[in-house]
Protein backbone atom coordinates (compact mmCIF):
# COMPACT_ATOMS: atom_id res chain seq x y z
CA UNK A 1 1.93 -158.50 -3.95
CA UNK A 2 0.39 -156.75 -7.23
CA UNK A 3 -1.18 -159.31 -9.29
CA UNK A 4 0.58 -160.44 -12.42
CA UNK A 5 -1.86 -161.63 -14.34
CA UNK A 6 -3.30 -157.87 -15.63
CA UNK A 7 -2.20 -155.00 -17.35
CA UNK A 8 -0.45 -152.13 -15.99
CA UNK A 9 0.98 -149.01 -17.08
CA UNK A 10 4.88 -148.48 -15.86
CA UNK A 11 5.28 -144.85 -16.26
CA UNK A 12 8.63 -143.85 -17.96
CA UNK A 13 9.69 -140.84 -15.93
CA UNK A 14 12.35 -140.25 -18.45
CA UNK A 15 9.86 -139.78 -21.78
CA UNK A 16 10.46 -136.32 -23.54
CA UNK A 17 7.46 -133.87 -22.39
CA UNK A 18 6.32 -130.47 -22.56
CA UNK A 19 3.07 -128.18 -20.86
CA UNK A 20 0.59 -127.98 -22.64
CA UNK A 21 0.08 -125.18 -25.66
CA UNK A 22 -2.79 -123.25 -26.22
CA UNK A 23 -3.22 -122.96 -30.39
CA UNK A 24 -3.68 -119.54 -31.94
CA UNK A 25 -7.39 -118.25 -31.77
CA UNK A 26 -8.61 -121.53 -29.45
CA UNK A 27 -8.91 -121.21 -25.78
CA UNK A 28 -8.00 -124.03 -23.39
CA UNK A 29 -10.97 -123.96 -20.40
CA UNK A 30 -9.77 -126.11 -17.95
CA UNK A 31 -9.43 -126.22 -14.19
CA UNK A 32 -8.10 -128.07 -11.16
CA UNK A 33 -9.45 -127.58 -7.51
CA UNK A 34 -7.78 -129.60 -4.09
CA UNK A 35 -9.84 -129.39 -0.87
CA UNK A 36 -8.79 -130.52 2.62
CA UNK A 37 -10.15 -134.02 3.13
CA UNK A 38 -12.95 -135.35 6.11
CA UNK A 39 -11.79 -134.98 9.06
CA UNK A 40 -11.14 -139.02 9.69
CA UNK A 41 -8.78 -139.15 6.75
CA UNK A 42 -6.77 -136.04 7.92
CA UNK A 43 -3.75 -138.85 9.35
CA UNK A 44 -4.22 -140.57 5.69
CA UNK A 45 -5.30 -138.13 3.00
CA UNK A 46 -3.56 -134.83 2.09
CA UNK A 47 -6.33 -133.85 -0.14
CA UNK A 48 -9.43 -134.46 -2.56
CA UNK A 49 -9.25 -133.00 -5.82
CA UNK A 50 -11.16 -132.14 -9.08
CA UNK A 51 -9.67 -131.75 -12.61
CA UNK A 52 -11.51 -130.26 -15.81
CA UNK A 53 -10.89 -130.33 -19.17
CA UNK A 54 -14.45 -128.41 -20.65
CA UNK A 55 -16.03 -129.24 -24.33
CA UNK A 56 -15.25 -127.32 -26.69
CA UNK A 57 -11.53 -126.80 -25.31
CA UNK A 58 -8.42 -127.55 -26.65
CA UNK A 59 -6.60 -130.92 -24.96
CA UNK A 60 -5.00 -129.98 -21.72
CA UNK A 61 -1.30 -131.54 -21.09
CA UNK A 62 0.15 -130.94 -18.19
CA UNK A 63 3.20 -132.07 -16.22
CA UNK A 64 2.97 -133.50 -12.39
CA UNK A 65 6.05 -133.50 -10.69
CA UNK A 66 7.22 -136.16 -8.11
CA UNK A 67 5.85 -135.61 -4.34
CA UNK A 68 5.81 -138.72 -3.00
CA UNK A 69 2.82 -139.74 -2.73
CA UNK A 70 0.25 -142.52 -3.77
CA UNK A 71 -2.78 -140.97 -5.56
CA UNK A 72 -5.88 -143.14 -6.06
CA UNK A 73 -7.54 -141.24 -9.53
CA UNK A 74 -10.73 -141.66 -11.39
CA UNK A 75 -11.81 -140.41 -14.92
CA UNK A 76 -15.28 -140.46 -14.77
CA UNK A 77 -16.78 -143.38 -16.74
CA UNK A 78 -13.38 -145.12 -16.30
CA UNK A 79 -11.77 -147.68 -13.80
CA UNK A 80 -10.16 -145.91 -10.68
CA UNK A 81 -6.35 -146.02 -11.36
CA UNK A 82 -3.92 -146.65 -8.24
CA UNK A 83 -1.03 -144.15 -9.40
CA UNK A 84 1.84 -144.68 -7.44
CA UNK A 85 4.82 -142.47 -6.27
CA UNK A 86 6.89 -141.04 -9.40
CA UNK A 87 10.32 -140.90 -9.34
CA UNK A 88 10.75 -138.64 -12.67
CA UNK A 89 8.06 -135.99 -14.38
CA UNK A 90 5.23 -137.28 -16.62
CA UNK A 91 3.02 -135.97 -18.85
CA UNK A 92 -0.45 -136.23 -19.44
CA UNK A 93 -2.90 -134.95 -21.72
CA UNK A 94 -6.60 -135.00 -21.13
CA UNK A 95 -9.19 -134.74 -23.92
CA UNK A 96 -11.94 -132.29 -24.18
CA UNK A 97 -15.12 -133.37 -21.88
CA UNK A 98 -12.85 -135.23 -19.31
CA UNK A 99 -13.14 -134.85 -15.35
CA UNK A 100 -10.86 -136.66 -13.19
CA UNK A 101 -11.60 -137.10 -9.37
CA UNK A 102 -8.53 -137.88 -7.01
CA UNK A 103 -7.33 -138.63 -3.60
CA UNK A 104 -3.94 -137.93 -2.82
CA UNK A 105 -2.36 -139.88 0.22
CA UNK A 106 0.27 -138.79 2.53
CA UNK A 107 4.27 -140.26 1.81
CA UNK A 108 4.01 -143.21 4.21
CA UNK A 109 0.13 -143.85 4.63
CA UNK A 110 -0.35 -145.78 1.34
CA UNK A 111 0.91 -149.30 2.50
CA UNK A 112 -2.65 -149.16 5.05
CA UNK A 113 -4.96 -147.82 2.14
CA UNK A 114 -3.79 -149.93 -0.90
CA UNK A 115 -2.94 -153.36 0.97
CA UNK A 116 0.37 -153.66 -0.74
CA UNK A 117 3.67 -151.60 -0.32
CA UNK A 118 3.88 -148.52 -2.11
CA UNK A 119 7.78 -149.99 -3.78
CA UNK A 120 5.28 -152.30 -5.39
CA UNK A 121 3.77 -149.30 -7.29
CA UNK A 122 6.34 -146.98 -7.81
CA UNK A 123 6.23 -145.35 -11.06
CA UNK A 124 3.27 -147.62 -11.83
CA UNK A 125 -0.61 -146.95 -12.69
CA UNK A 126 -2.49 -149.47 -11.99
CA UNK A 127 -6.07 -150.71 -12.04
CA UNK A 128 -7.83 -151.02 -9.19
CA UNK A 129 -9.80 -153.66 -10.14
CA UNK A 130 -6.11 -155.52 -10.12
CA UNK A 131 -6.10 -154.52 -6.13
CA UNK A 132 -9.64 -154.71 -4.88
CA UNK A 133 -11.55 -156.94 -7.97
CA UNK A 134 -15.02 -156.59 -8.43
CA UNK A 135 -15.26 -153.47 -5.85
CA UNK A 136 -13.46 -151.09 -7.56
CA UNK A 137 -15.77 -152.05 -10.20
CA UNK A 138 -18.66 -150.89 -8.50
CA UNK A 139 -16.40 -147.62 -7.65
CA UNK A 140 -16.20 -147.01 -10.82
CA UNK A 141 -19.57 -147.03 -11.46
CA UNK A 142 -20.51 -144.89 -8.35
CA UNK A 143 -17.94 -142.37 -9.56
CA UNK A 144 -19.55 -141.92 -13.05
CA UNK A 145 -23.52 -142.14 -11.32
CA UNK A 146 -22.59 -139.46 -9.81
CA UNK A 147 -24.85 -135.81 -9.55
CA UNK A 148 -21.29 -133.60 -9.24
CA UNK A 149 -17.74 -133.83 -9.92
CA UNK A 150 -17.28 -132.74 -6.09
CA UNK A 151 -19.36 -136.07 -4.76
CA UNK A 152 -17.80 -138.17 -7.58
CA UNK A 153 -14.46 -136.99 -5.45
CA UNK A 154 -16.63 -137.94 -2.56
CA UNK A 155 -17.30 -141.33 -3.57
CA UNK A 156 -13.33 -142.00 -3.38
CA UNK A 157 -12.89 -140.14 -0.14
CA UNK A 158 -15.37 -142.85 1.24
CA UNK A 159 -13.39 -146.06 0.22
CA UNK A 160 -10.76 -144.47 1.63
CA UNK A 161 -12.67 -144.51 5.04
CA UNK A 162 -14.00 -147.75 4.44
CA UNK A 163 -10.76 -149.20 3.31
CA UNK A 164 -9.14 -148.34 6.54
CA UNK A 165 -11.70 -149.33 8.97
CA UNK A 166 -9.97 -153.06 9.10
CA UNK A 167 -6.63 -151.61 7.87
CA UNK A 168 -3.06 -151.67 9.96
CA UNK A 169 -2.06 -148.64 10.80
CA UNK A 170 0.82 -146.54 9.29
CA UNK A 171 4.48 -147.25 10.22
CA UNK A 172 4.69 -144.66 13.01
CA UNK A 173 8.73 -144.72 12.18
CA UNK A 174 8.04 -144.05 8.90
CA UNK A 175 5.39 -141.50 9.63
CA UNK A 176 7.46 -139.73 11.69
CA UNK A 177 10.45 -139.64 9.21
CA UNK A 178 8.57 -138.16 6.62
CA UNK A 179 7.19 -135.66 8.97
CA UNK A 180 10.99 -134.24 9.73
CA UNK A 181 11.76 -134.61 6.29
CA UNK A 182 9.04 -132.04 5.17
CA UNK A 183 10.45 -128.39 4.16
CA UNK A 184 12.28 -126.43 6.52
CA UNK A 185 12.31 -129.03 9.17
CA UNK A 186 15.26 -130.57 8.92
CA UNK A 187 18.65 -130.36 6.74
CA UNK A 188 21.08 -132.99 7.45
CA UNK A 189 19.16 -136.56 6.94
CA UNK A 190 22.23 -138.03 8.51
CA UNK A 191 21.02 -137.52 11.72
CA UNK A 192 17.37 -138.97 11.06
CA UNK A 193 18.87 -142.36 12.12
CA UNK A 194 20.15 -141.68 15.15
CA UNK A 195 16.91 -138.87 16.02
CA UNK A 196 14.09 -141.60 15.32
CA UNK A 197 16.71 -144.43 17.68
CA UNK A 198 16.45 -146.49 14.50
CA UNK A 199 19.58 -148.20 12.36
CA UNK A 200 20.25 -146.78 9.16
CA UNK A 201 19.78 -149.50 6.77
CA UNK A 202 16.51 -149.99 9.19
CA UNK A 203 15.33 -146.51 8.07
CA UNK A 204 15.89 -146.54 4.53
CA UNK A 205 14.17 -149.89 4.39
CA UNK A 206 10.57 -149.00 6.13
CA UNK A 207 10.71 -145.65 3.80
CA UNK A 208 11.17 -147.73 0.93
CA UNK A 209 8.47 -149.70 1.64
CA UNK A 210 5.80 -147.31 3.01
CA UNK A 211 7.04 -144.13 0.46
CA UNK A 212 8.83 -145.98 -2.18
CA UNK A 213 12.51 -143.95 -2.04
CA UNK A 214 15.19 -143.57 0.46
CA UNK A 215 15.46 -140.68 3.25
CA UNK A 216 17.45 -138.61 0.87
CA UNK A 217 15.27 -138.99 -2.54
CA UNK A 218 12.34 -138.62 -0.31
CA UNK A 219 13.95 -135.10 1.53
CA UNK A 220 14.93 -133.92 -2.42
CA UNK A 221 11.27 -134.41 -3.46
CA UNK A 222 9.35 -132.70 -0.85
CA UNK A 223 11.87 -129.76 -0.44
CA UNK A 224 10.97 -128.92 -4.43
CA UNK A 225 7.37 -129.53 -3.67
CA UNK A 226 7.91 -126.70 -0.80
CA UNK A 227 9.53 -124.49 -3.43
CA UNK A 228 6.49 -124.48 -5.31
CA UNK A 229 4.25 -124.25 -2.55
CA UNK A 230 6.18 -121.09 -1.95
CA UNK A 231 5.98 -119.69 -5.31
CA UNK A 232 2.21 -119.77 -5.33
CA UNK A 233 2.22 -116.72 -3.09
CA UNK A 234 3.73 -114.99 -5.85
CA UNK A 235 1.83 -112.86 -8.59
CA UNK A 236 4.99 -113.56 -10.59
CA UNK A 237 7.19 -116.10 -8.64
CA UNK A 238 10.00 -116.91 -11.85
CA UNK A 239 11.03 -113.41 -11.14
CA UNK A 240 11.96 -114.33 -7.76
CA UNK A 241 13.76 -117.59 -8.20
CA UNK A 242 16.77 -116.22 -6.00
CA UNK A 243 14.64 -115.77 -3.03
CA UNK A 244 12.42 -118.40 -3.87
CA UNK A 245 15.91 -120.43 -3.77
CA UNK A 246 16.82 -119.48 0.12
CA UNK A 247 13.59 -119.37 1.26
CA UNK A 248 13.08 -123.25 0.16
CA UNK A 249 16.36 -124.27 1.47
CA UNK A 250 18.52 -124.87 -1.64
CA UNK A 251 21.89 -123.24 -1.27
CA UNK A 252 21.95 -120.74 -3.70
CA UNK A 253 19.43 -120.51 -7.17
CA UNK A 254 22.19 -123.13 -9.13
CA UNK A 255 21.72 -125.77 -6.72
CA UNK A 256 17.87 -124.98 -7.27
CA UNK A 257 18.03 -125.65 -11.04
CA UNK A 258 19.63 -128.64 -10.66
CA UNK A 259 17.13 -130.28 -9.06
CA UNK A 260 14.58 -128.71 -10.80
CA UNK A 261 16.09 -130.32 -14.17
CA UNK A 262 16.33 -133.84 -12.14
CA UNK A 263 12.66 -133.61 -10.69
CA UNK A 264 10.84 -131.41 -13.38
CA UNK A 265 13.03 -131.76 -16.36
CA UNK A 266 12.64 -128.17 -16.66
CA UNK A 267 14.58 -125.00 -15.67
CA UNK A 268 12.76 -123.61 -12.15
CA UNK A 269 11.52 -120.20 -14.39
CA UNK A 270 10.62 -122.18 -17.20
CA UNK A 271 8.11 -124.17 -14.49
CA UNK A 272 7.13 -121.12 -13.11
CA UNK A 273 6.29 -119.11 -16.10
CA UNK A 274 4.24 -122.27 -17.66
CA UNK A 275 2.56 -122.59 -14.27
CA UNK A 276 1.80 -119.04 -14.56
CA UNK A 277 0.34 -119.10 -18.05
CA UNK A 278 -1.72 -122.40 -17.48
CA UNK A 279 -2.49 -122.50 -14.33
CA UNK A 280 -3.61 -119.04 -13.08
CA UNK A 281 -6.69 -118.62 -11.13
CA UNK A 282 -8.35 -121.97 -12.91
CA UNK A 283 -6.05 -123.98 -10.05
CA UNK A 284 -6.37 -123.97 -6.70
CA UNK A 285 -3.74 -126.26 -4.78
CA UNK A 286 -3.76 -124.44 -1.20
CA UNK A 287 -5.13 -128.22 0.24
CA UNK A 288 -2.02 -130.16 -1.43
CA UNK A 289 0.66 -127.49 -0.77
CA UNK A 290 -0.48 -126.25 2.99
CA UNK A 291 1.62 -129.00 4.65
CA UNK A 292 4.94 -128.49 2.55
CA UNK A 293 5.35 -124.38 3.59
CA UNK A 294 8.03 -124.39 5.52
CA UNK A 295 6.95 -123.60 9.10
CA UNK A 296 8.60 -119.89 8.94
CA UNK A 297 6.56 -119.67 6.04
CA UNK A 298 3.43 -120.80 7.65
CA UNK A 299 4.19 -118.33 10.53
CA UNK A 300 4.38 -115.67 8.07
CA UNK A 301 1.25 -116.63 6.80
């Protein structure tokens, strides 16, 4: 169990939000950059990451979108936050000068990195310090000693490793659930059950408690994290929402922006166009979104 003792930050997935604006004549310099992790934390880790907000730039908001996943993040000069699985958008603005280092974790492998179950952090950020005491202290500190942003990232790729060294190891059910329920792999969750030789109620209750959601939240999320994993092959992917639409297995471009208003709280072009004003070639998220391509898509590729 989480402490109760210490503060934490429940995330309101419902709060108003918008991207972020650039103002008239002032340039926002910022960037974001995933990379595959080490090879040990490949069952564990989908990917390391690097954010950027430059001096001299205008604050950078931005919008994350539910995926899933546990992320273990680090402002340098701050305490590492535990930020677990969202089950609305958020918004977050970072100030001029900041550099965040991340690990993102696989749906399902979080329960063996954190200690606790990931329902115990869902739509929570919490402190480290409240999971691991004085040693995510001293993580801290590494991260912000630190020569580069790349081995501040480094420096929470290695907890990682150390963390599982004693650490159970994932819920192979659950593992294996969430690997069917990536894009394009299966359509009808029904039949997970009965696939896996597992009860229903059995099922729903190991995702819960390695991923934080049901089969069929779960299966929602990643299939709209595949449709933007699609779009990124696109020069200018809100002009092909249709296709976009079939190719990430919604059943026509209405059903689409439905759950792009549920899981983004914006319209699919809306997304699209911001990502393609904001984002550009400042982000690179080929580590994170790799795994969700459909595998017709990968075959393409």
């Amino acid at each position: 169990m989480i402490p109760g003792g210490a503060q934490r930050t429940r995330v309101d997935p419902q709060a108003p939000a918008t991207m972020g604006r650039v103002a008239d004549g002032l340039t926002s310099t910022q960037t974001h950059r995933d990379r595959r992790p080490a090879a040990e934390l490949a069952r564990h880790v989908v990917c390391v990451s690097v954010q950027q907000v430059f001096p001299g730039s205008e604050p950078y908001t931005y919008r994350p979108v539910p995926n899933g996943s546990v992320e273990l993040l680090c402002a340098v000069g701050a305490m590492p936050q535990v930020v677990g699985p969202q089950s609305g958008p958020l918004e977050h603005t970072l100030a001029p000068g900041t550099t965040v280092v991340g690990v993102r974790l696989h749906p399902g492998a979080a329960p063996s990195v954190l200690g606790v179950p990931a329902s115990e952090v869902v739509d929570l950020s919490v402190g480290a310090d409240e999971l691991w005491g004085r040693s995510a202290v001293a993580l801290g500190e590494a991260v912000a000693a630190a020569a580069s942003p790349w081995e501040a990232a480094a420096k929470l790729e290695a907890v990682v490793v150390a963390r599982l060294a004693d650490a159970a190891e994932p819920d192979p059910i659950a593992m294996e659930a969430v690997r069917r329920l990536l894009p394009g792999r299966t359509r009808d969750v029904t039949s997970l059950p009965s696939e896996l030789y597992i009860s229903e109620s059995q099922l729903r209750r190991r995702l819960q408690e390695t991923t934080g959601f049901a089969p069929k939240v779960l299966h929602r999320m990643l299939r709209f994290q595949g449709f933007l994993a699609l779009a990124q092959a696109y020069e200018h992917p809100s002009r092909e929402l249709a296709r976009l639409a079939a190719d990430a297995g919604y059943a026509d471009q209405s059903h689409l922006t439905r759950e792009s208003a549920r899981l983004a709280g914006l319209s699919p072009q809306t997304l699209l166009r911001n990502s393609e004003r904001y984002c550009g070639p400042t982000h690179d998220h080929r580590a994170s979104y790799g795994p969700l391509l459909p595998p017709r898509a990968l075959a393409r590729g």
